[in-house]
C-alpha atoms as a PDB file:
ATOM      1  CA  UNK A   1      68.497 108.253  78.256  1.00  0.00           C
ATOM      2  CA  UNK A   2      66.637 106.263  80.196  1.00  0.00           C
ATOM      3  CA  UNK A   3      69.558 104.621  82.268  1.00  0.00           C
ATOM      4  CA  UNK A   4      70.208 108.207  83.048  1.00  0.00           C
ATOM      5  CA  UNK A   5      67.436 109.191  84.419  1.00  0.00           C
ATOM      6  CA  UNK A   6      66.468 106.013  86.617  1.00  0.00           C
ATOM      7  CA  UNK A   7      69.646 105.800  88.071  1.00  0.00           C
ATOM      8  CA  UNK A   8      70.408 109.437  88.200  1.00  0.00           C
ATOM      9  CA  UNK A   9      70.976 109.329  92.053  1.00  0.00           C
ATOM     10  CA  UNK A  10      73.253 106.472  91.675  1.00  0.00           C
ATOM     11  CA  UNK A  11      75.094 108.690  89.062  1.00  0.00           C
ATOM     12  CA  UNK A  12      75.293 111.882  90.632  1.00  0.00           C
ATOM     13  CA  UNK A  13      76.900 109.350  94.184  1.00  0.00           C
ATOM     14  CA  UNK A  14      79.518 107.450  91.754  1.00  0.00           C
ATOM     15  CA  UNK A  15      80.650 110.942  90.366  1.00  0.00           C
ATOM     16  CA  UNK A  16      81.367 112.053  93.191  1.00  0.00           C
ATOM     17  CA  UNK A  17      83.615 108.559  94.334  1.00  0.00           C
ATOM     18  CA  UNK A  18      85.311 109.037  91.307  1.00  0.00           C
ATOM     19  CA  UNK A  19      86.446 112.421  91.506  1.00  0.00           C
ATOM     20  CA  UNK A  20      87.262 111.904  95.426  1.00  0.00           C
ATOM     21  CA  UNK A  21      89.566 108.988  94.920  1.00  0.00           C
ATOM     22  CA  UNK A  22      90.901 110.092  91.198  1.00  0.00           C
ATOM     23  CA  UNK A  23      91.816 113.426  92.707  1.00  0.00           C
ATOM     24  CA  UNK A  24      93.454 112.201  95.882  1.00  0.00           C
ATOM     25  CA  UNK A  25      95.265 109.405  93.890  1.00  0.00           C
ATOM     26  CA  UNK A  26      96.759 111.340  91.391  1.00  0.00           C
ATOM     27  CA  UNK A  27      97.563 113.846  94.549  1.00  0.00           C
ATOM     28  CA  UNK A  28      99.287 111.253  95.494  1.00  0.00           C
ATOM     29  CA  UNK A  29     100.904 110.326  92.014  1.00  0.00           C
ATOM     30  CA  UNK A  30     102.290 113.847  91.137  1.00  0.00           C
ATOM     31  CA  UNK A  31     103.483 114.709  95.098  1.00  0.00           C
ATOM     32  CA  UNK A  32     104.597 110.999  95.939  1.00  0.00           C
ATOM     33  CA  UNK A  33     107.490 113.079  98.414  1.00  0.00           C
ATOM     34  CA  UNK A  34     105.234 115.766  99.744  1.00  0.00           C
ATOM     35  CA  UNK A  35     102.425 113.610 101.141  1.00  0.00           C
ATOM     36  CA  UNK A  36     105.056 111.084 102.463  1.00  0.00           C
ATOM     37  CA  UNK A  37     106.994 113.842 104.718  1.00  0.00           C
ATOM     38  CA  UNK A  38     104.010 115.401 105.663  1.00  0.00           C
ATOM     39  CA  UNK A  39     102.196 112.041 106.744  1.00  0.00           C
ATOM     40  CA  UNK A  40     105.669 110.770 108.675  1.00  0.00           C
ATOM     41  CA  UNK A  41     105.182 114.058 110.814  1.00  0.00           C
ATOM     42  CA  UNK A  42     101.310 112.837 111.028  1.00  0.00           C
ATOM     43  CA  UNK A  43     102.198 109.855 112.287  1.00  0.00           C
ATOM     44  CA  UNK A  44     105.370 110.118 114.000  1.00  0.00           C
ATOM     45  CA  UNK A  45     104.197 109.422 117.597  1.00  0.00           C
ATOM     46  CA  UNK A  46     102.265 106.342 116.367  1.00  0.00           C
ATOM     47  CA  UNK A  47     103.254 102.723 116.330  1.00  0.00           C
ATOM     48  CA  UNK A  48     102.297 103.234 112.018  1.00  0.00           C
ATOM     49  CA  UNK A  49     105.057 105.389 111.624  1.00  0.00           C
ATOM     50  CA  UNK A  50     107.756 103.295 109.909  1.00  0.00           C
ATOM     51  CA  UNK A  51     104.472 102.321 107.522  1.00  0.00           C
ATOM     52  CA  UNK A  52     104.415 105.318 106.353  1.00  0.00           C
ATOM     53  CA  UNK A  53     105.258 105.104 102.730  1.00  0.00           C
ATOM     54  CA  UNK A  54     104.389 100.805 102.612  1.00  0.00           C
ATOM     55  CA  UNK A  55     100.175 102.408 104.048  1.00  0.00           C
ATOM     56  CA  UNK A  56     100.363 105.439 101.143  1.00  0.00           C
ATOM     57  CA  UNK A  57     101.088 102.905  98.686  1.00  0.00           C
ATOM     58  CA  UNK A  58      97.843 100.523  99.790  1.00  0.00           C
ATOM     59  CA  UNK A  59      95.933 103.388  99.937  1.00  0.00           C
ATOM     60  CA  UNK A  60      96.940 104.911  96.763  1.00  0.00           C
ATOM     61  CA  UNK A  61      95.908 101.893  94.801  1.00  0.00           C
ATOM     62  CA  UNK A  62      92.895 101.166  96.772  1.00  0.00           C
ATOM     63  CA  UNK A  63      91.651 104.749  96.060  1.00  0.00           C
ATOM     64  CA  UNK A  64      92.697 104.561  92.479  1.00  0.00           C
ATOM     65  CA  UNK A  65      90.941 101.436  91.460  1.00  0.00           C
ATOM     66  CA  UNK A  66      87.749 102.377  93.577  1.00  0.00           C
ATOM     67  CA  UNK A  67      87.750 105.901  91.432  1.00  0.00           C
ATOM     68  CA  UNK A  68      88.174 104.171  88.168  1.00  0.00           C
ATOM     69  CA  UNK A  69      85.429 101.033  89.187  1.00  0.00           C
ATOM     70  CA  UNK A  70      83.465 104.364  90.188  1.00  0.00           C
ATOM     71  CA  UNK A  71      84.084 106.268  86.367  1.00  0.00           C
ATOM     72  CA  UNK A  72      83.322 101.965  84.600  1.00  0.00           C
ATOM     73  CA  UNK A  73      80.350 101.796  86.820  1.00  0.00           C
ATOM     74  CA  UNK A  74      78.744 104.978  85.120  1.00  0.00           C
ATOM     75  CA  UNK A  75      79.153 103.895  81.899  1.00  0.00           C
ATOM     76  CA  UNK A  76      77.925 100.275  82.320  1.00  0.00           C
ATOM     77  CA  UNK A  77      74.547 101.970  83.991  1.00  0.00           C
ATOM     78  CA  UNK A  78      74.386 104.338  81.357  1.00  0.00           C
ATOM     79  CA  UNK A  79      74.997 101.752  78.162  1.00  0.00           C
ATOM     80  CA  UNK A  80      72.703  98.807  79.829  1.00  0.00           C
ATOM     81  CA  UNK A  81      71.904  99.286  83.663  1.00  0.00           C
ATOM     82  CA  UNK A  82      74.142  97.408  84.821  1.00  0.00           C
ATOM     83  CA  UNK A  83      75.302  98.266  88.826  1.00  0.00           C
ATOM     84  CA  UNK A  84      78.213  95.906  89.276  1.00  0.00           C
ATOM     85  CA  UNK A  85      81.142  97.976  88.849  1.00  0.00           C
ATOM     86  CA  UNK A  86      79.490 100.924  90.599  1.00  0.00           C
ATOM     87  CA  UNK A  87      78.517  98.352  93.170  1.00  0.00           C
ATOM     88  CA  UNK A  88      81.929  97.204  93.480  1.00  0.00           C
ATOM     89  CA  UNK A  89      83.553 101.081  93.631  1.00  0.00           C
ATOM     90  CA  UNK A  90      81.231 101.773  96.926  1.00  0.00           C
ATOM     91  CA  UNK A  91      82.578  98.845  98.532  1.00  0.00           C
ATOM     92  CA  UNK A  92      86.265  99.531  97.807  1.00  0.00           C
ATOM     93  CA  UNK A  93      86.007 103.172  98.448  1.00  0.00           C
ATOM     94  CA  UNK A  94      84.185 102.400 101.528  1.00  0.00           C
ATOM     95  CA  UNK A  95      87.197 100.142 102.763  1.00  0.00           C
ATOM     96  CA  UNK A  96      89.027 102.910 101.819  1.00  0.00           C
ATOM     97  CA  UNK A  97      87.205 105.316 103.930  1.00  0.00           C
ATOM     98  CA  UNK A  98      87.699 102.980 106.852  1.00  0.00           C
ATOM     99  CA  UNK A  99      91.444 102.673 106.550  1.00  0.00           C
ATOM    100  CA  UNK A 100      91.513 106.465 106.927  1.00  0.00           C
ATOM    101  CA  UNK A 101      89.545 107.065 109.270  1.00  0.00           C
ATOM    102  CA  UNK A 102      91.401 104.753 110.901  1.00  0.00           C
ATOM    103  CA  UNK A 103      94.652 106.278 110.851  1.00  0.00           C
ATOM    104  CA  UNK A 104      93.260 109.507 111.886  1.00  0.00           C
ATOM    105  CA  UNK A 105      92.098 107.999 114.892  1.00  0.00           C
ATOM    106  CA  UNK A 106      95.800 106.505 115.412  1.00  0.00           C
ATOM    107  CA  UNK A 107      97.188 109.869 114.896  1.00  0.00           C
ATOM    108  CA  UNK A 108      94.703 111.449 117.269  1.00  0.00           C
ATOM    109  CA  UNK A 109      93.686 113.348 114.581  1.00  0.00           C
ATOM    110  CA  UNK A 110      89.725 113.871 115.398  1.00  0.00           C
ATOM    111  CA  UNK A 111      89.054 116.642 112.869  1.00  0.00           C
ATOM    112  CA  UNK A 112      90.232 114.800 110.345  1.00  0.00           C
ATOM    113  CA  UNK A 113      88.286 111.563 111.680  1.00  0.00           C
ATOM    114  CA  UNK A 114      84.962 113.746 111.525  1.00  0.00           C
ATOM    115  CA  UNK A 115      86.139 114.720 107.413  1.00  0.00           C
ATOM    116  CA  UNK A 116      86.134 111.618 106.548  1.00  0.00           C
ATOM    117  CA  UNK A 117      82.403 110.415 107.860  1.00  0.00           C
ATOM    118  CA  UNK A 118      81.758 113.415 105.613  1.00  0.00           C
ATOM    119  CA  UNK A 119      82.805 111.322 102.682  1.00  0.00           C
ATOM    120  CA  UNK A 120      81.399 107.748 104.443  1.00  0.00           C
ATOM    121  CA  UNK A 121      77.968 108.969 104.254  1.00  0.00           C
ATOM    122  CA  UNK A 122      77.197 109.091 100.622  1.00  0.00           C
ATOM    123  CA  UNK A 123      79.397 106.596 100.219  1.00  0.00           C
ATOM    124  CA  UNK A 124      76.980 104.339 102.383  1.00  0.00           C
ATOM    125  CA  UNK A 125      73.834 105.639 100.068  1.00  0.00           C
ATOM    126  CA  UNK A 126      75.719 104.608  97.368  1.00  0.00           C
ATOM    127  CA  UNK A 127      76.763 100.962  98.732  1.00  0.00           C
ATOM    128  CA  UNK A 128      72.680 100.786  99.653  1.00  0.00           C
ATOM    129  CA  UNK A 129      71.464 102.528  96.442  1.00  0.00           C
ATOM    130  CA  UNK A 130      73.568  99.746  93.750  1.00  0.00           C
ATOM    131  CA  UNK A 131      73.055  96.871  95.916  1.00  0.00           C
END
């Protein structure tokens, strides 16, 4: 109980990675077509749009393992205190964020650029907090 409640912040910030990327991976997962067509009209006037499907596919397993280091890292602070995994989710899911926000930018896609800071900020706190 005590893991729990010194590291409750840390918690709370690796919840929410986990459920970002596990959702938007298995988005991904169950509407492989979907997000494809939609993201080649995204992209179509871009010089990433032939990378369509070969950038999903990074980004799906990026996300995926950065969700599940996010879900390990919970335990392993709850059973001993241990930050490593947790420490290692925040790093991967801010790549992640990156490589979006980069392609948003590429696609001239500014609302969606200012989403995903959304997400970058407590994914920062949470690179900071299990440093």
């Amino acid at each position: 109980m005590d893991n729990i409640l010194n590291n409750i912040t840390e918690l709370l910030l690796l919840a929410f990675l986990a459920i970002t990327f596990l959702q938007s991976g298995l988005d991904k997962a169950l509407d492989w077509k979907g997000n494809i067509a939609w993201l080649k009209g995204h992209f179509k006037k871009t010089f990433m749009a032939n990378m369509v499907p070969l950038n999903v596919g990074i980004i799906f397993v990026l996300e995926t393992i950065a969700g599940l280091f996010a879900l390990i890292g919970m335990a392993t602070i709850i059973i001993d205190g241990n930050t490593v995994f947790g420490f290692y989710s925040a790093i991967l899911s801010a790549i992640v964020l990156l490589l979006l926000l980069f392609g948003q930018r590429v696609a001239k896609d500014y609302d969606g650029a200012r989403t995903i800071v959304i997400y970058f900020i407590p994914t920062i706190m949470a690179l900071y907090l299990l440093k």
